[in-house]
PDB file of N, CA and C in Angstrom:
ATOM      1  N   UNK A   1      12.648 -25.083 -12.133  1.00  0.00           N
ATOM      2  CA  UNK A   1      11.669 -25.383 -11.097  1.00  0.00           C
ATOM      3  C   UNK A   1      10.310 -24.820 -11.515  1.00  0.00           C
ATOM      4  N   UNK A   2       9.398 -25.695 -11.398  1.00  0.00           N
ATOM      5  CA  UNK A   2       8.115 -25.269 -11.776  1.00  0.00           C
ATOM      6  C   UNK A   2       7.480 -24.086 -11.087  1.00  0.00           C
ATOM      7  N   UNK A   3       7.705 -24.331  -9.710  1.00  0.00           N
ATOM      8  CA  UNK A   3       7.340 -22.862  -9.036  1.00  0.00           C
ATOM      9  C   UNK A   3       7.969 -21.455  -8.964  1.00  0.00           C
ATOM     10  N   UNK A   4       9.043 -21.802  -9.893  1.00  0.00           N
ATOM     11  CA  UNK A   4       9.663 -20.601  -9.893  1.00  0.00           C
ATOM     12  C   UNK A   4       9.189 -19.999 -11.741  1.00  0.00           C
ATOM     13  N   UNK A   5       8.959 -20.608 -12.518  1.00  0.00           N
ATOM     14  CA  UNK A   5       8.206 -20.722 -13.527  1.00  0.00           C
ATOM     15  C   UNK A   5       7.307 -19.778 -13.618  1.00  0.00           C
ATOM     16  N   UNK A   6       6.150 -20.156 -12.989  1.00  0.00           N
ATOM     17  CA  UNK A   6       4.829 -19.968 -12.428  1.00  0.00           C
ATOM     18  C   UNK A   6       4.940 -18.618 -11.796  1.00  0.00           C
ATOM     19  N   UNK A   7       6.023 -17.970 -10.953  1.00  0.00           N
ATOM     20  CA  UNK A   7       6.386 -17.130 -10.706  1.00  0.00           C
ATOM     21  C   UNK A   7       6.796 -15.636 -11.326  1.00  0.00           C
ATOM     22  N   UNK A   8       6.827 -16.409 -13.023  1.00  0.00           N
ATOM     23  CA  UNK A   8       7.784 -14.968 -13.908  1.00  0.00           C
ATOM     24  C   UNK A   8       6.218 -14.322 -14.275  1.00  0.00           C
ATOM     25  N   UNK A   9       5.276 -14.673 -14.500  1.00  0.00           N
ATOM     26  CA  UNK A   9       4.318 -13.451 -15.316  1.00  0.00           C
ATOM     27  C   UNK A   9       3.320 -12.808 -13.844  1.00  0.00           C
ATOM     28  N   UNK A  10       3.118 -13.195 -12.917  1.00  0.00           N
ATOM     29  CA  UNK A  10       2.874 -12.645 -12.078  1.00  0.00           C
ATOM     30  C   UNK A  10       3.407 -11.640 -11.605  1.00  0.00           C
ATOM     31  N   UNK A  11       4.866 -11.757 -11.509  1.00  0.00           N
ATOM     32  CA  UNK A  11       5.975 -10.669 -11.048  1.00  0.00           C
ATOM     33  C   UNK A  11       6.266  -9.630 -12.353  1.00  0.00           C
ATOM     34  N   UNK A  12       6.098 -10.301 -13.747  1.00  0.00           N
ATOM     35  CA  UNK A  12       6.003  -8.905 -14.712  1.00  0.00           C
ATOM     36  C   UNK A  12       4.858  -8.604 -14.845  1.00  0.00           C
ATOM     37  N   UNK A  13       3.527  -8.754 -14.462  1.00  0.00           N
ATOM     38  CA  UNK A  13       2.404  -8.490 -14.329  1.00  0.00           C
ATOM     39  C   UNK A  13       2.698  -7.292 -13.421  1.00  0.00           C
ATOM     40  N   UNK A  14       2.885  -7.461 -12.243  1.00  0.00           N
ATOM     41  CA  UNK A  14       3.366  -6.609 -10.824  1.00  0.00           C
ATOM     42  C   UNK A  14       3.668  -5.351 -10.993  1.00  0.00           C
ATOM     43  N   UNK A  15       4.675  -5.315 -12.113  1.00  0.00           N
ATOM     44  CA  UNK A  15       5.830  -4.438 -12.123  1.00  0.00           C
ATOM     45  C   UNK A  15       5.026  -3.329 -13.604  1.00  0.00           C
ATOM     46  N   UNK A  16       4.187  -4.362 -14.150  1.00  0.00           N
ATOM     47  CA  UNK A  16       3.863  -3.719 -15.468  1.00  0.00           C
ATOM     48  C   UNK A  16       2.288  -2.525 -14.842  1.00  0.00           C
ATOM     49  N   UNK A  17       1.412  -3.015 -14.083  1.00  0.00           N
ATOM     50  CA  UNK A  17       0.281  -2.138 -12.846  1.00  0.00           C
ATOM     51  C   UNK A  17       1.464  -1.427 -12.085  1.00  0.00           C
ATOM     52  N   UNK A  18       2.260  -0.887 -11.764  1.00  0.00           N
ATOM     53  CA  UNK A  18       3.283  -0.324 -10.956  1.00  0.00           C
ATOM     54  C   UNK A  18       3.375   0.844 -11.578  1.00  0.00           C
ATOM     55  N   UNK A  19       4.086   0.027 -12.882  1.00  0.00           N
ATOM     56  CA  UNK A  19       3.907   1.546 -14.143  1.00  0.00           C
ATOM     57  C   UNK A  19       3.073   2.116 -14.256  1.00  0.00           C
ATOM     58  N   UNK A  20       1.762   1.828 -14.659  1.00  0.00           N
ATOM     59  CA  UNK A  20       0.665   2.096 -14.972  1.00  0.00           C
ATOM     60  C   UNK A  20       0.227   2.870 -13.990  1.00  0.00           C
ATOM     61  N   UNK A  21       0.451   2.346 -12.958  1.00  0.00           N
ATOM     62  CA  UNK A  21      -0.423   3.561 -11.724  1.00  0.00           C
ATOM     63  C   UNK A  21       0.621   5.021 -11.260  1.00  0.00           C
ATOM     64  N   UNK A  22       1.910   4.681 -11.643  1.00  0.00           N
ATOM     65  CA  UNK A  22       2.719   5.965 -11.761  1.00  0.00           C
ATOM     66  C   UNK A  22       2.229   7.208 -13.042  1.00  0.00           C
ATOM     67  N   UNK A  23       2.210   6.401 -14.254  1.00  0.00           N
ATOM     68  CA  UNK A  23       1.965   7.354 -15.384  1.00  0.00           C
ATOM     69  C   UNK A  23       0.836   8.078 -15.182  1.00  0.00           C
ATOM     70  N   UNK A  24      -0.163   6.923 -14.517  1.00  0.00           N
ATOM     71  CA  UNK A  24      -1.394   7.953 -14.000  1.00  0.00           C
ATOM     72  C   UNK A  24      -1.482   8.676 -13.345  1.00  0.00           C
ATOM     73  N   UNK A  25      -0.679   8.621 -12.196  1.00  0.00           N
ATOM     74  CA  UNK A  25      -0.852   9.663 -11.015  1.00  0.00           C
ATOM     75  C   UNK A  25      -0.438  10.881 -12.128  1.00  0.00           C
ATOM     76  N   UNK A  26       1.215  10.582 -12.567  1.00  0.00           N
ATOM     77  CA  UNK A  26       2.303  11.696 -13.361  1.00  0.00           C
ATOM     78  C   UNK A  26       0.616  12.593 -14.150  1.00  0.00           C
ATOM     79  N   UNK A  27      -0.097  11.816 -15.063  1.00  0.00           N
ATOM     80  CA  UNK A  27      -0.832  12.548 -15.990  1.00  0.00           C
ATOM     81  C   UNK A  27      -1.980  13.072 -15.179  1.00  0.00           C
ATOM     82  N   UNK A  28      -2.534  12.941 -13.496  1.00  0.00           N
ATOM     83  CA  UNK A  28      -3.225  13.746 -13.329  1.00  0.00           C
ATOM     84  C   UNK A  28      -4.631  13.140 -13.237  1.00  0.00           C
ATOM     85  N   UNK A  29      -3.906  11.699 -13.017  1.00  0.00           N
ATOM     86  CA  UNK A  29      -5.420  10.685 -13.361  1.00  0.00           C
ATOM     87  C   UNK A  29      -5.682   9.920 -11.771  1.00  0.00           C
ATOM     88  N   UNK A  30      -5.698  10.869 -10.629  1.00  0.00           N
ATOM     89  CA  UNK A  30      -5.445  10.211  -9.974  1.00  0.00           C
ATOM     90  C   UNK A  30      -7.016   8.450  -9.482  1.00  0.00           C
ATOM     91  N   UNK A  31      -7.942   9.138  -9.838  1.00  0.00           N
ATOM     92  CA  UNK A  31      -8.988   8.378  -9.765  1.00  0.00           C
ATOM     93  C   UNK A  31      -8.841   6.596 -10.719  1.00  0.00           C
ATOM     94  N   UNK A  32      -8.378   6.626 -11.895  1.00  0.00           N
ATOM     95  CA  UNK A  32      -7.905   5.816 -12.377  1.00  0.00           C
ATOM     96  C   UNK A  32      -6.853   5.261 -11.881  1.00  0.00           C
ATOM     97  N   UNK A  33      -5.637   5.613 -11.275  1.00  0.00           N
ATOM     98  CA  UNK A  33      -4.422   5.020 -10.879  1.00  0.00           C
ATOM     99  C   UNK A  33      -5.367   4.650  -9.392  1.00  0.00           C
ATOM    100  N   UNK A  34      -6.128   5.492  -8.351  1.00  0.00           N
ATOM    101  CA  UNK A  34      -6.427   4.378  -7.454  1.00  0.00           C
ATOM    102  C   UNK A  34      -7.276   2.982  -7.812  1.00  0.00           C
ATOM    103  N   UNK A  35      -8.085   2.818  -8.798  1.00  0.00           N
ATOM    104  CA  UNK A  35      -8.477   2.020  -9.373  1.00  0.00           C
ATOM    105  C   UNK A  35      -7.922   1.133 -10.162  1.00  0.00           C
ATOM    106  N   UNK A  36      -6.960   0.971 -10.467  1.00  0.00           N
ATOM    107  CA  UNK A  36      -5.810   0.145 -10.798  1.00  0.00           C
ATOM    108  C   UNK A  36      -4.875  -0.167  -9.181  1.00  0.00           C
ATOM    109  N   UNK A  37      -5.423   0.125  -8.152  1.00  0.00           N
ATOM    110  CA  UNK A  37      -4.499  -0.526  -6.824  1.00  0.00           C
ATOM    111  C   UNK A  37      -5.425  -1.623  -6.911  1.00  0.00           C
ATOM    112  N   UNK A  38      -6.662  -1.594  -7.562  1.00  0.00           N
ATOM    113  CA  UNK A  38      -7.195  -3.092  -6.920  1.00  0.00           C
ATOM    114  C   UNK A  38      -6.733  -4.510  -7.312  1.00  0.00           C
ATOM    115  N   UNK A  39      -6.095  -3.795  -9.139  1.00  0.00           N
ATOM    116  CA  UNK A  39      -5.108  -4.883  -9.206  1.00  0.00           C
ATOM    117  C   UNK A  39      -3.766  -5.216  -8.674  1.00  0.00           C
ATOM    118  N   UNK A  40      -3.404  -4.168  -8.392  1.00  0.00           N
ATOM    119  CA  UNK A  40      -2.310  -4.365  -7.945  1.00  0.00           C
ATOM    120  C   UNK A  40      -1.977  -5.157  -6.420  1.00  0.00           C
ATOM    121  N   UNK A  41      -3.211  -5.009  -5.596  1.00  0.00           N
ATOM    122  CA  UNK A  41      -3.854  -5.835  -4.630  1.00  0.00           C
ATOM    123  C   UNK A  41      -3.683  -7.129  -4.918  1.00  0.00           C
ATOM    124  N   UNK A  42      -4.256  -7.587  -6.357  1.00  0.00           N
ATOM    125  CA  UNK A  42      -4.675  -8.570  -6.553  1.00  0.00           C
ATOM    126  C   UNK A  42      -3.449  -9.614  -7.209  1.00  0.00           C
ATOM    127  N   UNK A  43      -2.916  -8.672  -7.821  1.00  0.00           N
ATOM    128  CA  UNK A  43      -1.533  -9.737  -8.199  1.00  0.00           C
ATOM    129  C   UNK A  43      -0.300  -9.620  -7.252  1.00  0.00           C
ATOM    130  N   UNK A  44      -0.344  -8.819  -6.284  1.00  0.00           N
ATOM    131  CA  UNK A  44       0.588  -9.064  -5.101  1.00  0.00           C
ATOM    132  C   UNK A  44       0.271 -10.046  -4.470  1.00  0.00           C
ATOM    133  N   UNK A  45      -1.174 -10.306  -3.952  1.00  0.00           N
ATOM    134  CA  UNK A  45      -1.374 -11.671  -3.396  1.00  0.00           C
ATOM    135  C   UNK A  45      -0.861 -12.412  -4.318  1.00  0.00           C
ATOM    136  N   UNK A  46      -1.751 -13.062  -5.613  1.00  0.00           N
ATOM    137  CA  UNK A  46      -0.554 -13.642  -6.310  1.00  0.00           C
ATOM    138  C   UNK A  46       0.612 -14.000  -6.459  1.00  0.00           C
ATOM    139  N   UNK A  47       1.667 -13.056  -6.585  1.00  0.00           N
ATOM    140  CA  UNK A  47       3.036 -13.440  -6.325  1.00  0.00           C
ATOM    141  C   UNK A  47       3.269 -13.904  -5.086  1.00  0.00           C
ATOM    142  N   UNK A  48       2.997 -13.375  -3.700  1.00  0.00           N
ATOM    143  CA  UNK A  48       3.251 -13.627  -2.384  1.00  0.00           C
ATOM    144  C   UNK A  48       2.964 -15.538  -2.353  1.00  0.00           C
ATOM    145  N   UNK A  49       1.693 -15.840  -3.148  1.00  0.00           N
ATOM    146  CA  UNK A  49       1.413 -17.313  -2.889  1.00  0.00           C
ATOM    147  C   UNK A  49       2.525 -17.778  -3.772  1.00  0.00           C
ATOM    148  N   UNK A  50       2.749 -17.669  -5.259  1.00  0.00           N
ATOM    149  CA  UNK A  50       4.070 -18.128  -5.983  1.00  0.00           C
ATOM    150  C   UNK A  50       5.444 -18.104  -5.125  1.00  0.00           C
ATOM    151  N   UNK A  51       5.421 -17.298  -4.045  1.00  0.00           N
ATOM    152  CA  UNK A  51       6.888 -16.869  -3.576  1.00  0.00           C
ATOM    153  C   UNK A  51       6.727 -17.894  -2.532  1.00  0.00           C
ATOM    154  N   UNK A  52       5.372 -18.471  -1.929  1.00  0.00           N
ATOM    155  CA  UNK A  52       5.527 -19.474  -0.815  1.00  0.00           C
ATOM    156  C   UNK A  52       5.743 -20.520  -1.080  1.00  0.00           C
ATOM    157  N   UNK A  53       4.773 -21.109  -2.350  1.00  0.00           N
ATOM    158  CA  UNK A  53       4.776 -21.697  -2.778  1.00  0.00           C
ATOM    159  C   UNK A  53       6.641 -22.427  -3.318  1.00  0.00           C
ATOM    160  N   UNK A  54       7.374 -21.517  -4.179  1.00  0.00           N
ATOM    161  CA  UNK A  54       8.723 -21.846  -4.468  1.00  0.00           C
ATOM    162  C   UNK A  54       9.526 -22.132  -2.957  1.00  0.00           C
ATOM    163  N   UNK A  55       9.099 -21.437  -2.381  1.00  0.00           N
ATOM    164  CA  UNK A  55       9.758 -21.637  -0.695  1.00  0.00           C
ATOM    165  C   UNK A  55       9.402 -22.883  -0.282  1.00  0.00           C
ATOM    166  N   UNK A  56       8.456 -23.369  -0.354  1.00  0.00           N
ATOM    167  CA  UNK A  56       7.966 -24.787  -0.419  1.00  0.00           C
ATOM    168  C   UNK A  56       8.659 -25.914  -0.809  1.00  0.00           C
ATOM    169  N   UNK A  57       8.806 -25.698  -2.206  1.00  0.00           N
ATOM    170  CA  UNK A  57       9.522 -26.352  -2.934  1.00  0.00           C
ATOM    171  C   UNK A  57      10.751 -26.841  -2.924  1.00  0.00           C
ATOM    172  N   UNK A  58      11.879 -25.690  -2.190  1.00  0.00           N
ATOM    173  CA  UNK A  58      13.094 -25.628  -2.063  1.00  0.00           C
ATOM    174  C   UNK A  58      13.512 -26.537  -0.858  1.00  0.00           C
ATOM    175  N   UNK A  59      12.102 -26.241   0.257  1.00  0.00           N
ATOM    176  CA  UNK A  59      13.292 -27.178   1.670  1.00  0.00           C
ATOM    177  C   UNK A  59      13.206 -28.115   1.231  1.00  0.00           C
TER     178      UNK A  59
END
């Protein structure tokens, strides 16, 4: 399914800023890890529209 497709690098995108803002906090960076929520903002919307989008698709 195409929308479920469309779906895989957004969601390892997601998961890969997730990391990133953990290691930062862990190293003490907290100013950088809040500055990386804006992506993480930004590709959650993302996925959320891919996830409606496949929901779409399915009925």
């Amino acid at each position: 399914m195409p929308a479920f497709q469309q779906l895989e690098e957004p969601h390892r995108r997601f998961h890969e800023i997730v990391r990133e803002i953990y290691q930062l906090v862990c190293a003490g960076r907290q100013q950088e890890a809040e500055a990386a929520f804006s992506s993480l903002e930004d590709i959650s919307t993302l996925v959320l529209q891919k996830l409606d989008d496949l929901a779409k698709s399915i009925r």
